[in-house]
Protein backbone atom coordinates (compact mmCIF):
# COMPACT_ATOMS: atom_id res chain seq x y z
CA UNK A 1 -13.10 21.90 14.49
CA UNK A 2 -15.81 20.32 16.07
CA UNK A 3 -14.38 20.37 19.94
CA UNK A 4 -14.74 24.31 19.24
CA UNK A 5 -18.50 23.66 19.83
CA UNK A 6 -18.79 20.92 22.30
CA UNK A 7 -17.11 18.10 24.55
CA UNK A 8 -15.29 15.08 23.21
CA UNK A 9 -17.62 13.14 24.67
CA UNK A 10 -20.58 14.37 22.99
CA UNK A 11 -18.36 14.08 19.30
CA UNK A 12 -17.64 10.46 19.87
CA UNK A 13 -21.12 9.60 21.22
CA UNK A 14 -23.12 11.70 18.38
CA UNK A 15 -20.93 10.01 15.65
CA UNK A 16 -21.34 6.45 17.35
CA UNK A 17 -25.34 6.58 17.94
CA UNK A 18 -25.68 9.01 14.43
CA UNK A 19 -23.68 5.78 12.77
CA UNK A 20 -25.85 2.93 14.22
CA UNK A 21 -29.06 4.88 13.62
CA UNK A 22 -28.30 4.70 10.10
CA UNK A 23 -27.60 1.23 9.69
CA UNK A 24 -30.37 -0.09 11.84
CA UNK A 25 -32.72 0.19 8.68
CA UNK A 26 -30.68 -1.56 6.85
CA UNK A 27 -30.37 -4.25 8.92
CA UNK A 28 -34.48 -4.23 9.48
CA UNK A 29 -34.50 -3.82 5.68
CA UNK A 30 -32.19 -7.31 4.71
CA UNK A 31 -34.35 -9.05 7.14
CA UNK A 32 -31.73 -9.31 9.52
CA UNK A 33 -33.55 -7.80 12.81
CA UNK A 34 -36.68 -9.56 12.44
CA UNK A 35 -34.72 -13.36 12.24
CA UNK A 36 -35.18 -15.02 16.08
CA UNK A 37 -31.89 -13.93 17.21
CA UNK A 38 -30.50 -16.49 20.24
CA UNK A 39 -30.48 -14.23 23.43
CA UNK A 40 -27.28 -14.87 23.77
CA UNK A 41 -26.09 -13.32 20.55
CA UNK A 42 -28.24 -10.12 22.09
CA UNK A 43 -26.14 -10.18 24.71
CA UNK A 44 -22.77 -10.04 23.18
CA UNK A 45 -23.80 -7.60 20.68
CA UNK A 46 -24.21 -5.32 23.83
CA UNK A 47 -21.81 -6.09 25.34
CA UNK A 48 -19.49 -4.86 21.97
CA UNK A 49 -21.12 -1.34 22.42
CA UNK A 50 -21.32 -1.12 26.03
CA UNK A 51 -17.53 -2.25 26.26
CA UNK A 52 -15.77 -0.68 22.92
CA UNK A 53 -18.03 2.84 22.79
CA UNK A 54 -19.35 3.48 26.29
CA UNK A 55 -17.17 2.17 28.79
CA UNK A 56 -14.26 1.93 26.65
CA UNK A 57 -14.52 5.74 24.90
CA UNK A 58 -15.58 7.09 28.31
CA UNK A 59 -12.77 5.86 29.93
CA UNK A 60 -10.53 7.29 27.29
CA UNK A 61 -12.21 10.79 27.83
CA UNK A 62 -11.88 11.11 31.36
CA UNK A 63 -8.47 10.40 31.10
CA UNK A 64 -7.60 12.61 28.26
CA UNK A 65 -8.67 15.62 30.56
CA UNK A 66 -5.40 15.37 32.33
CA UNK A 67 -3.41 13.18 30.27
CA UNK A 68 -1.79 14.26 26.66
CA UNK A 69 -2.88 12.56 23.58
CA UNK A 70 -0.13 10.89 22.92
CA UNK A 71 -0.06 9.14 26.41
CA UNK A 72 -3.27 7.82 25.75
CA UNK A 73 -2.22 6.95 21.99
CA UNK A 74 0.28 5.16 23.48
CA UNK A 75 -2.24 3.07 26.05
CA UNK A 76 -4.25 2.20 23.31
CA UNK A 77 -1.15 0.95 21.08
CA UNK A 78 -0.97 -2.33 23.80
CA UNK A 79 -4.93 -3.07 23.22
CA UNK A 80 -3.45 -6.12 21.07
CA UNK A 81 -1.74 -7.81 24.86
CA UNK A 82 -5.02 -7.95 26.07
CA UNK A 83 -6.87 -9.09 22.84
CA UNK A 84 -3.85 -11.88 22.03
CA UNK A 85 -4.80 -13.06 25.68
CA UNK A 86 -8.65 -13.26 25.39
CA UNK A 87 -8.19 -14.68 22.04
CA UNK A 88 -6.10 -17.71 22.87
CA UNK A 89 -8.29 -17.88 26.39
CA UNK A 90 -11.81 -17.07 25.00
CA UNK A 91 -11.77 -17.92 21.22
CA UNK A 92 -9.78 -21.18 21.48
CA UNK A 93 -7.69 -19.66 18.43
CA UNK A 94 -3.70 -20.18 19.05
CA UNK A 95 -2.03 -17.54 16.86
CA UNK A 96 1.64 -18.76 15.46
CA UNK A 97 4.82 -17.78 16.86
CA UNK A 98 5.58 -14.84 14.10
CA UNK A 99 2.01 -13.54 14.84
CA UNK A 100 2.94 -13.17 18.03
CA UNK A 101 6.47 -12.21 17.33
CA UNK A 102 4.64 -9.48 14.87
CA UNK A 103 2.70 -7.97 17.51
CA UNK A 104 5.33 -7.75 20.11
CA UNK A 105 7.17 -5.80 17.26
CA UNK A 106 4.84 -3.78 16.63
CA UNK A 107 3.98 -2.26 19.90
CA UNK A 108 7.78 -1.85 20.41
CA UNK A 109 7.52 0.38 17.77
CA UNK A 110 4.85 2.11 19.16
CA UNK A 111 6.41 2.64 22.16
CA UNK A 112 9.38 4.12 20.25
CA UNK A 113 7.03 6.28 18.43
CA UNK A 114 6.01 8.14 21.27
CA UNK A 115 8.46 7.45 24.06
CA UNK A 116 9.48 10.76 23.26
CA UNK A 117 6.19 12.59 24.13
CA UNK A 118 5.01 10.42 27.23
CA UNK A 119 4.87 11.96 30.78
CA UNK A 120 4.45 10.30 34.18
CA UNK A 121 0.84 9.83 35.30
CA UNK A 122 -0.65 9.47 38.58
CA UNK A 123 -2.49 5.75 39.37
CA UNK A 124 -6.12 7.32 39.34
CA UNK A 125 -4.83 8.51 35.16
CA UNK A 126 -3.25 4.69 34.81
CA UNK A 127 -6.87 3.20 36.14
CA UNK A 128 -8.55 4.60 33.27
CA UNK A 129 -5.96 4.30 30.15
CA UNK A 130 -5.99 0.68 31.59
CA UNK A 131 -9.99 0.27 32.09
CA UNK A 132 -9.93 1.45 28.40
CA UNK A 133 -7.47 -0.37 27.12
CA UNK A 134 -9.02 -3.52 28.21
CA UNK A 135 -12.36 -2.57 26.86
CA UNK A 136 -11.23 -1.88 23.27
CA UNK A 137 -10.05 -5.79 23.80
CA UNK A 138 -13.61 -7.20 24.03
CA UNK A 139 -15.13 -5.98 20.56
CA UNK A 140 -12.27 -7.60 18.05
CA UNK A 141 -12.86 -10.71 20.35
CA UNK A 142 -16.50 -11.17 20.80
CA UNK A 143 -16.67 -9.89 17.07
CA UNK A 144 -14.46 -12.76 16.03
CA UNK A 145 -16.46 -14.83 17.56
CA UNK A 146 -19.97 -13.45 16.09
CA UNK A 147 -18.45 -13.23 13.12
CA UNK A 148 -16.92 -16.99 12.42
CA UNK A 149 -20.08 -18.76 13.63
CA UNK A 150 -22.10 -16.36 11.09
CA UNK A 151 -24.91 -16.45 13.26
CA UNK A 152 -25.80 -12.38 12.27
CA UNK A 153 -24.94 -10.46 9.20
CA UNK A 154 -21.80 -7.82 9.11
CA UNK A 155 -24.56 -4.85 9.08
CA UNK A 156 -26.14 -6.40 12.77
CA UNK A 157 -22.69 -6.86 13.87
CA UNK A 158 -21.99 -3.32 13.50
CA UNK A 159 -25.40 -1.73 13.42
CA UNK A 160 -26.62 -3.23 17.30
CA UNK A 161 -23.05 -2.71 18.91
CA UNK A 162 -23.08 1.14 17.39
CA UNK A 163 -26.71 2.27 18.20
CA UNK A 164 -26.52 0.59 21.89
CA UNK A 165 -23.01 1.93 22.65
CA UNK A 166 -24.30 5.87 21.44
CA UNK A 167 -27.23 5.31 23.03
CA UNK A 168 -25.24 5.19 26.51
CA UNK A 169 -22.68 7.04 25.94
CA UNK A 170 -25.07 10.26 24.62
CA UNK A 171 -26.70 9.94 27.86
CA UNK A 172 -23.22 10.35 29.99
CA UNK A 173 -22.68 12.73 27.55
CA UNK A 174 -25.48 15.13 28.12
CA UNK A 175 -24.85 14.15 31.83
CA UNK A 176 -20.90 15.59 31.67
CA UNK A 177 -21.16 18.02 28.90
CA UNK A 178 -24.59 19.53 28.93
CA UNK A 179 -26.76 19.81 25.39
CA UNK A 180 -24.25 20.46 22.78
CA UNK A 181 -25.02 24.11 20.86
CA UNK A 182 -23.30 23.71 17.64
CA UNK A 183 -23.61 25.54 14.20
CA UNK A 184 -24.91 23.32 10.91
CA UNK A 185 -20.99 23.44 9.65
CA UNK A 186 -20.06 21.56 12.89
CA UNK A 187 -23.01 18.91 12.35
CA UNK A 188 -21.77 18.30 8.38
CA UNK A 189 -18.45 17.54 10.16
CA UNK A 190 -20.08 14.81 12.76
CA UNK A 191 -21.78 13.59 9.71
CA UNK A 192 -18.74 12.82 7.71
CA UNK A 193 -17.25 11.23 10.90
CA UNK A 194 -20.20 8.93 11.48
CA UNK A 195 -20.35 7.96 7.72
CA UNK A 196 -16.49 7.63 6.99
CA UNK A 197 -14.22 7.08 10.46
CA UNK A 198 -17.06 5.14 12.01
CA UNK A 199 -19.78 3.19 10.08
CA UNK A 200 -17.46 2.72 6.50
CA UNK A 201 -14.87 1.30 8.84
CA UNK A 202 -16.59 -0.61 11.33
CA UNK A 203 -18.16 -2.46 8.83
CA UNK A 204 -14.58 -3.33 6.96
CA UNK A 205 -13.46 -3.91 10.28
CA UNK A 206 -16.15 -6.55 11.21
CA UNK A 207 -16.04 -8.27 7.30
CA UNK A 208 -12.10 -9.09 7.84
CA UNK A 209 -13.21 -10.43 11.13
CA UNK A 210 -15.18 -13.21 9.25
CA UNK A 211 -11.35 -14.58 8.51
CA UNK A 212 -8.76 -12.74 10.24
CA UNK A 213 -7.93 -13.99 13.68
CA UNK A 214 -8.85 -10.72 16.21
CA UNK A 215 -5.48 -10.66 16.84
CA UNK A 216 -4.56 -10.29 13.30
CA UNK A 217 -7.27 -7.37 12.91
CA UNK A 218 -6.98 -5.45 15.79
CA UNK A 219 -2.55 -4.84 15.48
CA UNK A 220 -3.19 -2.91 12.25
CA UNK A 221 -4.91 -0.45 14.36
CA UNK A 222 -1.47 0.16 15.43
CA UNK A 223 -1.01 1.57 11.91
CA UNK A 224 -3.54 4.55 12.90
CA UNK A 225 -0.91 7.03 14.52
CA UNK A 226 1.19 5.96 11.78
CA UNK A 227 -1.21 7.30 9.20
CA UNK A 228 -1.96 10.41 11.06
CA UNK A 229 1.53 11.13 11.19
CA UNK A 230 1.94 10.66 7.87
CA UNK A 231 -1.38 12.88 7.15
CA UNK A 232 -0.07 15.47 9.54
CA UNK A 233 3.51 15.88 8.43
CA UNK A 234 2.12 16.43 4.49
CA UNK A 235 -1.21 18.10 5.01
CA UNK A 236 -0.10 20.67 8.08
CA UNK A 237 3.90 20.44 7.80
CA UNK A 238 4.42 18.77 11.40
CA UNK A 239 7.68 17.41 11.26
CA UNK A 240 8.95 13.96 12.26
CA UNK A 241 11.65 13.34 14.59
CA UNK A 242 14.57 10.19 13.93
CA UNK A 243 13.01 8.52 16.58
CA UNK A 244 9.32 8.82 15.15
CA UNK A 245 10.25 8.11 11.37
CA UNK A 246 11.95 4.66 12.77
CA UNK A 247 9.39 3.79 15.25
CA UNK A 248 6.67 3.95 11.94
CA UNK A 249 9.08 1.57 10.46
CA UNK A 250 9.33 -0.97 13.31
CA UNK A 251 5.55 -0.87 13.57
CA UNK A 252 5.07 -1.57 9.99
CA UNK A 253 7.29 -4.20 10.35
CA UNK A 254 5.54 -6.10 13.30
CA UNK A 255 1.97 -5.36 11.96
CA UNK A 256 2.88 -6.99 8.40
CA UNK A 257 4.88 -10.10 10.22
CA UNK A 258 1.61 -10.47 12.37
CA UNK A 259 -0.45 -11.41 9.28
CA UNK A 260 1.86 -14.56 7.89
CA UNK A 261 0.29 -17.52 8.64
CA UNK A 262 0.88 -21.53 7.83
CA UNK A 263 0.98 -22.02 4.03
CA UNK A 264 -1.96 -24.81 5.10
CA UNK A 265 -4.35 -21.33 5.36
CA UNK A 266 -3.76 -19.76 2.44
CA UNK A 267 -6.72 -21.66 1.13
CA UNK A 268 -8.94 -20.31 2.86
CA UNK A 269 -7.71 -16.78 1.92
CA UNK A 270 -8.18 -17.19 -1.60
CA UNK A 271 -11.77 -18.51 -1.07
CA UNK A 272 -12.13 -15.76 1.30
CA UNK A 273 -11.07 -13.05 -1.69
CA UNK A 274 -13.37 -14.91 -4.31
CA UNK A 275 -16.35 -14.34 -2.05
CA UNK A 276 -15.75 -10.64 -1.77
């Protein structure tokens, strides 16, 4: 509803920068902002929204004006190779064997899910899935990192990453698609995504990351065309194919397998649930 108005760049980047304009004061309100930050935190808070909602979302864009949807669904099902690499390379963290058994499940699933639907692609269309691909990688990383060391809040985390990533990406925005013209209906839609798909669940997203490996966090976004399938088929009658309705289960399968860990952790998972 709202791409009858404007460009899918301008929906993503209004939601993004609408998102982190609204937490900022709360951030500036717990204190959280006016704390001496090291510079170096600075710099891998923007370098979460310059890699997850400019570079990364811009990427995805320009690709999706040639490419189907479910092509680029599919690309962004095998964000967790990347993030299982800069995880073990980056964070130090060594995920267990059914972790990575889980994940490897999981995007075999995907890849069931929507071999069906996937078309061949020219290498300029492959540059760009990939270029996004490995940018979605860096924010469940460097989060993971922010996150465990507790050197910012969960609001920070989200709120800096958000408002510098819109911030960018409304300018290429404006730059591609011109100023958007849209009706007050369209604007209560971008609201809604900037409250619910964006700052409700950035913010869950970024509390699990406090003790879930980025690994373990980032493969249940493999769940997402799941759900949407599952929303789809009951809400607008789209039907699911054999092939679809067994590649949900595989991925269900391998997302819930990546989450066991050593009975030595479980721990820290039930202090983890007491604090919440």
């Amino acid at each position: 509803m709202a791409l009858a108005h404007t460009g899918p760049l301008t929906v993503a980047a209004i939601r993004y920068a609408m998102a982190g304009a609204i937490l900022l004061p709360w951030a500036a309100w717990r204190a959280d902002l006016s704390t001496q930050i090291p510079l170096r935190v600075w710099i891998r808070l923007a370098a979460i929204g310059i890699s997850q909602y400019a570079v990364g979302n811009g990427a995805l864009f320009l690709a999706l004006r040639t490419v189907s949807s479910t092509t680029a669904s599919l690309a962004i099902s095998l964000v967790p190779i990347p993030v299982f690499l800069l995880e073990v390379a980056y964070l130090k963290e060594h995920p267990g064997r059914l972790h990575l058994l889980g994940v490897l499940i999981a995007i075999g699933g995907s890849l069931l899910f929507f071999s069906a639907a996937v078309r061949p692609i020219s290498g300029s269309e492959l540059g760009l899935l990939s270029l996004a691909t490995i940018s979605f990688a860096v924010m469940p990383v460097l989060g993971r990192d922010l996150a465990r060391s507790r050197v910012v809040s969960n609001v920070t985390l989200t709120a800096v990453p958000l408002a510098f990533g819109g911030a960018l990406l409304l300018v290429a925005a404006g730059m591609m698609e011109g100023i958007p013209d849209m009706p007050v209906s369209t604007w209560g839609i971008l609201v809604g995504l900037a409250l619910v798909n964006t700052l409700a669940a950035y913010l869950l997203f970024n509390h699990v990351l406090h003790r879930l490996h980025a690994g373990e966090a980032n493969v249940l976004l493999n769940l997402t065309p799941v759900a949407t399938a599952l929303i789809a088929w009951g809400a607008l009658g789209d039907r699911l194919a054999a092939m679809q309705m067994a590649g949900i289960a595989i991925v269900i399968v391998g997302a819930s397998l990546a989450q066991l860990r050593r009975r030595s952790l479980r721990g820290e998972a039930d202090e983890a649930a007491r604090e919440w």
